[in-house]
Protein backbone atom coordinates (compact mmCIF):
# COMPACT_ATOMS: atom_id res chain seq x y z
CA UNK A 1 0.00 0.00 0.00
CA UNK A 2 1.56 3.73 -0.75
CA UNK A 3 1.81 5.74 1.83
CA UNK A 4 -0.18 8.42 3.47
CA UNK A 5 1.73 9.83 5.97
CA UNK A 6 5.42 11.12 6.94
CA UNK A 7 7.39 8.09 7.40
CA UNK A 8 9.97 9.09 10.32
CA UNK A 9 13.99 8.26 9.66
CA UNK A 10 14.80 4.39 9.99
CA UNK A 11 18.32 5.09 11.54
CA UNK A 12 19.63 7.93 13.18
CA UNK A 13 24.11 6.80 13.35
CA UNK A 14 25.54 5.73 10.78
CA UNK A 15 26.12 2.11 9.55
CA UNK A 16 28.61 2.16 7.15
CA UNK A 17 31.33 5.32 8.21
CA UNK A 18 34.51 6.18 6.34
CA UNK A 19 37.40 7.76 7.77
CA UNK A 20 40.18 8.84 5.09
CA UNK A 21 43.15 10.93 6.85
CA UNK A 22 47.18 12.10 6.07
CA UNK A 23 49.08 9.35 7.62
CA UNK A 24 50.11 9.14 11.28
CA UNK A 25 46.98 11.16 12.33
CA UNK A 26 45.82 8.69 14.52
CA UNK A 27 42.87 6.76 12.51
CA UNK A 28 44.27 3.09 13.94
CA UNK A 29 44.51 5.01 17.58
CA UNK A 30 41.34 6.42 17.36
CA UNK A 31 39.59 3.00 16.48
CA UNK A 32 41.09 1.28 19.04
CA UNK A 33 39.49 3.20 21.28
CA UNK A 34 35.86 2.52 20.13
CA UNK A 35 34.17 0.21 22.22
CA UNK A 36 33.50 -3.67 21.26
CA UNK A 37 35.32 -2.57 17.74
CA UNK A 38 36.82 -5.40 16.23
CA UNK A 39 39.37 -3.80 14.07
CA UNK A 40 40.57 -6.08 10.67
CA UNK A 41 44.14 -5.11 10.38
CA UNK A 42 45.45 -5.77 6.66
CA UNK A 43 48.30 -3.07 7.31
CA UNK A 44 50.06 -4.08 10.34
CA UNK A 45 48.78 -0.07 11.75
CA UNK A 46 47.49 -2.20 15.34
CA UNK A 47 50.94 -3.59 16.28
CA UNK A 48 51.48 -0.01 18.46
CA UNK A 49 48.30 0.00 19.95
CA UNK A 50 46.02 -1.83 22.23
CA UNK A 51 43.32 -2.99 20.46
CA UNK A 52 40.34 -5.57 19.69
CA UNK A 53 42.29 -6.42 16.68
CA UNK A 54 42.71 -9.37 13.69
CA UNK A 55 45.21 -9.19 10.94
CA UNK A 56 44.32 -10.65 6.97
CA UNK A 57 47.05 -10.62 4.73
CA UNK A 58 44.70 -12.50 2.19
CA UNK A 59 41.77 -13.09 0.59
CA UNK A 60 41.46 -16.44 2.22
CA UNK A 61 42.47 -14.51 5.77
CA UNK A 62 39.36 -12.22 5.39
CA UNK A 63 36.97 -15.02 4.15
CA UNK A 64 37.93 -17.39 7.08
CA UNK A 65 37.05 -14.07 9.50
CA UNK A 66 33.36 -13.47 7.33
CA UNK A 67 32.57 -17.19 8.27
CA UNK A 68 33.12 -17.31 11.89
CA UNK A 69 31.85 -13.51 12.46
CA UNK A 70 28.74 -15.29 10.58
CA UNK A 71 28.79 -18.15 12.87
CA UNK A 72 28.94 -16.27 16.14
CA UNK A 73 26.07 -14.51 15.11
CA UNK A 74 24.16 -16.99 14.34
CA UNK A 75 24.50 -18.32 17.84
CA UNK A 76 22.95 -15.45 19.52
CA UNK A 77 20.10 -14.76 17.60
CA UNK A 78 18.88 -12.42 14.58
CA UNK A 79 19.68 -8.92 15.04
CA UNK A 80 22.34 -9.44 17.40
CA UNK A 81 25.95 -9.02 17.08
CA UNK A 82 29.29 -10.24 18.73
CA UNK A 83 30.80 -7.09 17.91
CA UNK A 84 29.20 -3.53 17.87
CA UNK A 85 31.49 -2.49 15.16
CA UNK A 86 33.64 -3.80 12.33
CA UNK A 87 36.58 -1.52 11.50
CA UNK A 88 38.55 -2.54 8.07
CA UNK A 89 41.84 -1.18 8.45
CA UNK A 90 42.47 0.07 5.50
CA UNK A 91 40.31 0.30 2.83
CA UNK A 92 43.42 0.86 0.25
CA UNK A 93 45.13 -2.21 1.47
CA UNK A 94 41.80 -4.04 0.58
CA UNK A 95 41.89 -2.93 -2.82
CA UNK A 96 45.20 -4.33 -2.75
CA UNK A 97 44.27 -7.77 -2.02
CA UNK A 98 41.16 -7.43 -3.67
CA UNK A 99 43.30 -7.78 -7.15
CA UNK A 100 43.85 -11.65 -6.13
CA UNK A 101 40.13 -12.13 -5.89
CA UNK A 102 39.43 -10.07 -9.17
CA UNK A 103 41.30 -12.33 -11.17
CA UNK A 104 39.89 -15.43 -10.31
CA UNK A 105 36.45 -13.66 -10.86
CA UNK A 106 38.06 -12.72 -14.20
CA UNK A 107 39.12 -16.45 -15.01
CA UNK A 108 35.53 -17.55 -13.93
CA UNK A 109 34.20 -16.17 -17.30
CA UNK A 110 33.91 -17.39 -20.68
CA UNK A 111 36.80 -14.81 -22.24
CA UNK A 112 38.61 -15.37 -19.23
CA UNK A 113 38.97 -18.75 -18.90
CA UNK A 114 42.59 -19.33 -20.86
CA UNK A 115 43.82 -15.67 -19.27
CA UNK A 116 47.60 -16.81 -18.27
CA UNK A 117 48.54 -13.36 -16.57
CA UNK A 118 48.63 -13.04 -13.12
CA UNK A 119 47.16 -9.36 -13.36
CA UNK A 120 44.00 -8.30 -14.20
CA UNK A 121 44.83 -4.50 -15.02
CA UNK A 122 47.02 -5.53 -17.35
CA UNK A 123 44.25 -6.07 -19.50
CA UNK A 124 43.66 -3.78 -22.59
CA UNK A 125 41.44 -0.89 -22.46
CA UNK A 126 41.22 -0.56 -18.83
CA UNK A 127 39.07 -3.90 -18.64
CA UNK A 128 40.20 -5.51 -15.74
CA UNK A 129 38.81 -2.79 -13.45
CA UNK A 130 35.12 -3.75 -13.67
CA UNK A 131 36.59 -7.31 -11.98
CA UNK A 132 38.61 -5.39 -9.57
CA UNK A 133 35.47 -3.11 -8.55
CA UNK A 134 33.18 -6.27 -8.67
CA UNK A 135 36.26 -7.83 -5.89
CA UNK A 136 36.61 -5.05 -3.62
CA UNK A 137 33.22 -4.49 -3.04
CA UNK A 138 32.39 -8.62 -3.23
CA UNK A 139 35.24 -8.54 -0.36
CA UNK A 140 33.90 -5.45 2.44
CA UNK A 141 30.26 -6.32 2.11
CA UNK A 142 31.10 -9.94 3.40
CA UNK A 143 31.42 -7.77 6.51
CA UNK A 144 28.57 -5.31 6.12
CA UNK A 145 25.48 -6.08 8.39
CA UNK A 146 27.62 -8.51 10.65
CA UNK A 147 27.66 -5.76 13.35
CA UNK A 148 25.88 -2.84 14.21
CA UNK A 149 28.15 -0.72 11.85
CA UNK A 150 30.72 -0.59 9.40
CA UNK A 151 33.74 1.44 9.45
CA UNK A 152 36.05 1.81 6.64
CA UNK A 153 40.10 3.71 7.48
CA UNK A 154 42.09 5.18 4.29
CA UNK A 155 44.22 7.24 3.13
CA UNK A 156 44.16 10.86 1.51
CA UNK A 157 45.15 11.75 -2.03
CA UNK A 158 45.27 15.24 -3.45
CA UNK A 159 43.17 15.70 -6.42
CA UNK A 160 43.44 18.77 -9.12
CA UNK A 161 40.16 20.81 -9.39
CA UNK A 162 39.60 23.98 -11.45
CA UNK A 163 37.58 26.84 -9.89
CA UNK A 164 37.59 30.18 -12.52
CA UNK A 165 40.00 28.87 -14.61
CA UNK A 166 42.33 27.97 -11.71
CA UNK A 167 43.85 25.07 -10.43
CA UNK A 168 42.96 23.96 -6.97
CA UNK A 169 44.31 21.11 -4.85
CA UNK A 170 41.64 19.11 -3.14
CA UNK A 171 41.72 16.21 -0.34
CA UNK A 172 39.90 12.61 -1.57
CA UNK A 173 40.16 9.35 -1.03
CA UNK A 174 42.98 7.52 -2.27
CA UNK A 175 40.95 4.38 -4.11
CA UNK A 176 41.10 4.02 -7.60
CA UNK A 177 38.28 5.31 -9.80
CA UNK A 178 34.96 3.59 -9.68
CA UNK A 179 35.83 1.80 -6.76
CA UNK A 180 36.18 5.47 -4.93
CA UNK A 181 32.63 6.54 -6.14
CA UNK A 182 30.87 3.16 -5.76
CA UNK A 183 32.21 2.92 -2.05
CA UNK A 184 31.38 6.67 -1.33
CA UNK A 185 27.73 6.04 -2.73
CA UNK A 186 27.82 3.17 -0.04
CA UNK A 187 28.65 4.76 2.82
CA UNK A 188 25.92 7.08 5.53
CA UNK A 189 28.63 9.11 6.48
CA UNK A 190 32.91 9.91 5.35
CA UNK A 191 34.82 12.10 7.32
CA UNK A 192 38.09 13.53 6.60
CA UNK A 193 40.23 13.50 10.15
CA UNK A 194 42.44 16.11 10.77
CA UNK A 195 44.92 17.39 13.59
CA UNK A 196 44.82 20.90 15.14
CA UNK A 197 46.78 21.79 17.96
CA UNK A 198 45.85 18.61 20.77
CA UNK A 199 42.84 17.96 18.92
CA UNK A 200 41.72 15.63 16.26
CA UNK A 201 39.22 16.59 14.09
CA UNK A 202 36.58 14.92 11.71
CA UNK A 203 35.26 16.94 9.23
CA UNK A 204 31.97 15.93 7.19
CA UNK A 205 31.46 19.29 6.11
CA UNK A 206 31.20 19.11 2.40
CA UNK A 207 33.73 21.27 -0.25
CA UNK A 208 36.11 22.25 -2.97
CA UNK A 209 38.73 21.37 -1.03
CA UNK A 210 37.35 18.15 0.43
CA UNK A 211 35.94 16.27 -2.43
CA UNK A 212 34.56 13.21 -0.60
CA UNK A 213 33.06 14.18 2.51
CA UNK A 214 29.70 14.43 3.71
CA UNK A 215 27.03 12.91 5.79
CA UNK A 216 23.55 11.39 5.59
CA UNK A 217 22.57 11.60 9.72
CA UNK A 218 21.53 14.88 10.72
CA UNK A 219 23.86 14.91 13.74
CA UNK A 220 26.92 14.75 11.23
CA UNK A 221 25.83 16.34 8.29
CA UNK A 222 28.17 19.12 7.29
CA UNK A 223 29.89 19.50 10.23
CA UNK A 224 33.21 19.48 11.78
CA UNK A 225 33.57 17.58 15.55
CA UNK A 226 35.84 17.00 18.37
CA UNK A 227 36.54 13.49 17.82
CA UNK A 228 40.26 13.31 20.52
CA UNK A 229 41.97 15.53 22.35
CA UNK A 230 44.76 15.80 24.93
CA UNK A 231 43.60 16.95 28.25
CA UNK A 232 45.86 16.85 31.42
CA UNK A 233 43.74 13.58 32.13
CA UNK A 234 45.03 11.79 28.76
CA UNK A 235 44.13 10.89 25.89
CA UNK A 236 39.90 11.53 25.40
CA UNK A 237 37.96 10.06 22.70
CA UNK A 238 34.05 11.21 22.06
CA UNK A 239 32.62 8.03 19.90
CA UNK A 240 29.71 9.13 21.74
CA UNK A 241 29.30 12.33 19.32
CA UNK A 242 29.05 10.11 16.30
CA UNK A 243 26.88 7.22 17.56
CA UNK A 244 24.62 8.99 19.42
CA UNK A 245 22.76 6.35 21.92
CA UNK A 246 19.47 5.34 21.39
């Protein structure tokens, strides 16, 4: 039946988050520090920090992690979740290891079947992307939905951008192409994190010079918050102004 009335918002934090920075801000720190946060480390970033932590090095690492995240679930019911949050750590390593999945998709097809390179980029025209987009996103949605949210770490690239026949240099996310727009599409809320002074910063406020942020939840849209700081009583995270309780 159509509707008749307002329907109010489904979700209020978000489910899928991504967090692109400048490295050595403090994105692996800053995880760590979420609560029940099981962080999938595919960079080594954890080994300095305390942390509810995993490392993949593979394809085969990360599937064997899906299944029993699946299985743990499953033992305590439908909507309920062993972890709180998932934290892939980051997502330009995954792209990186997504390549081995990407050509076995690739081989899986009729014009791929007698491929004998070990690369599918190397293909002509750009072709093997579509398999490596296909992988990557096969790959982190094997984790979406198996807690109560996603959260996605990466890096920052500059990007060119003209503005009145000038060139300006913007921050985005260092993924490759599609794969950058597909996952952005994806996610509720990304947030570029930034240092100033003894505070970190996420910013979801949306610009020329940051190409890729922005925010679906009301509490986050287009604006910039207090996510750490140094006080005299150590180091403070505020989780708590992202994923607002419910």
């Amino acid at each position: 039946m159509l509707p008749k009335t307002i329907i109010k918002v489904e979700h209020t934090n978000p489910r899928r988050l991504f967090i692109f920075s400048q490295p050595k801000v403090g994105k692996t720190a800053l995880a760590a520090t979420l609560k029940n946060n099981l962080i999938i480390d595919l960079e080594e970033g954890t080994d300095f920090v305390d942390a509810l932590k995993i490392k993949a090095k593979s394809i085969e690492d990360l599937r064997k992690i899906a299944e029993e995240l699946e299985k743990e679930n499953s033992k305590l019911g439908q909507g309920k979740y062993v972890y709180d949050y998932i934290t892939i750590d980051t997502a330009t390593a995954l792209q990186d290891i997504a390549r081995g999945l990407a050509l076995d998709l690739y081989k899986d097809t009729p014009m791929g079947k007698n491929f004998k390179g070990d690369d599918v980029l190397k293909l002509p025209q750009g072709g093997g992307y579509y398999y490596l987009r296909e992988a990557f996103e096969k790959i982190y949605k094997a984790f979406d939905r198996k807690a109560k949210g996603l959260i996605l770490l990466g890096h920052v690239k500059s990007a060119s951008v003209a503005k009145e026949g000038k060139e300006l240099m913007a921050k985005d996310i260092d993924l490759t192409g599609k794969i950058k727009s597909i996952t952005a599409a994806d996610m509720d809320a990304i947030g570029y994190l930034y240092r100033k002074g003894n505070q970190n910063i996420l910013s979801f406020k949306t610009s020329e010079e940051d190409l890729a942020t922005g925010a679906r939840p009301e509490h986050l849209r287009n604006k910039e918050i207090i996510i750490s700081e140094m006080t005299e009583k150590g180091f403070i995270t505020h989780w708590d102004k992202i994923f607002l309780e419910n």
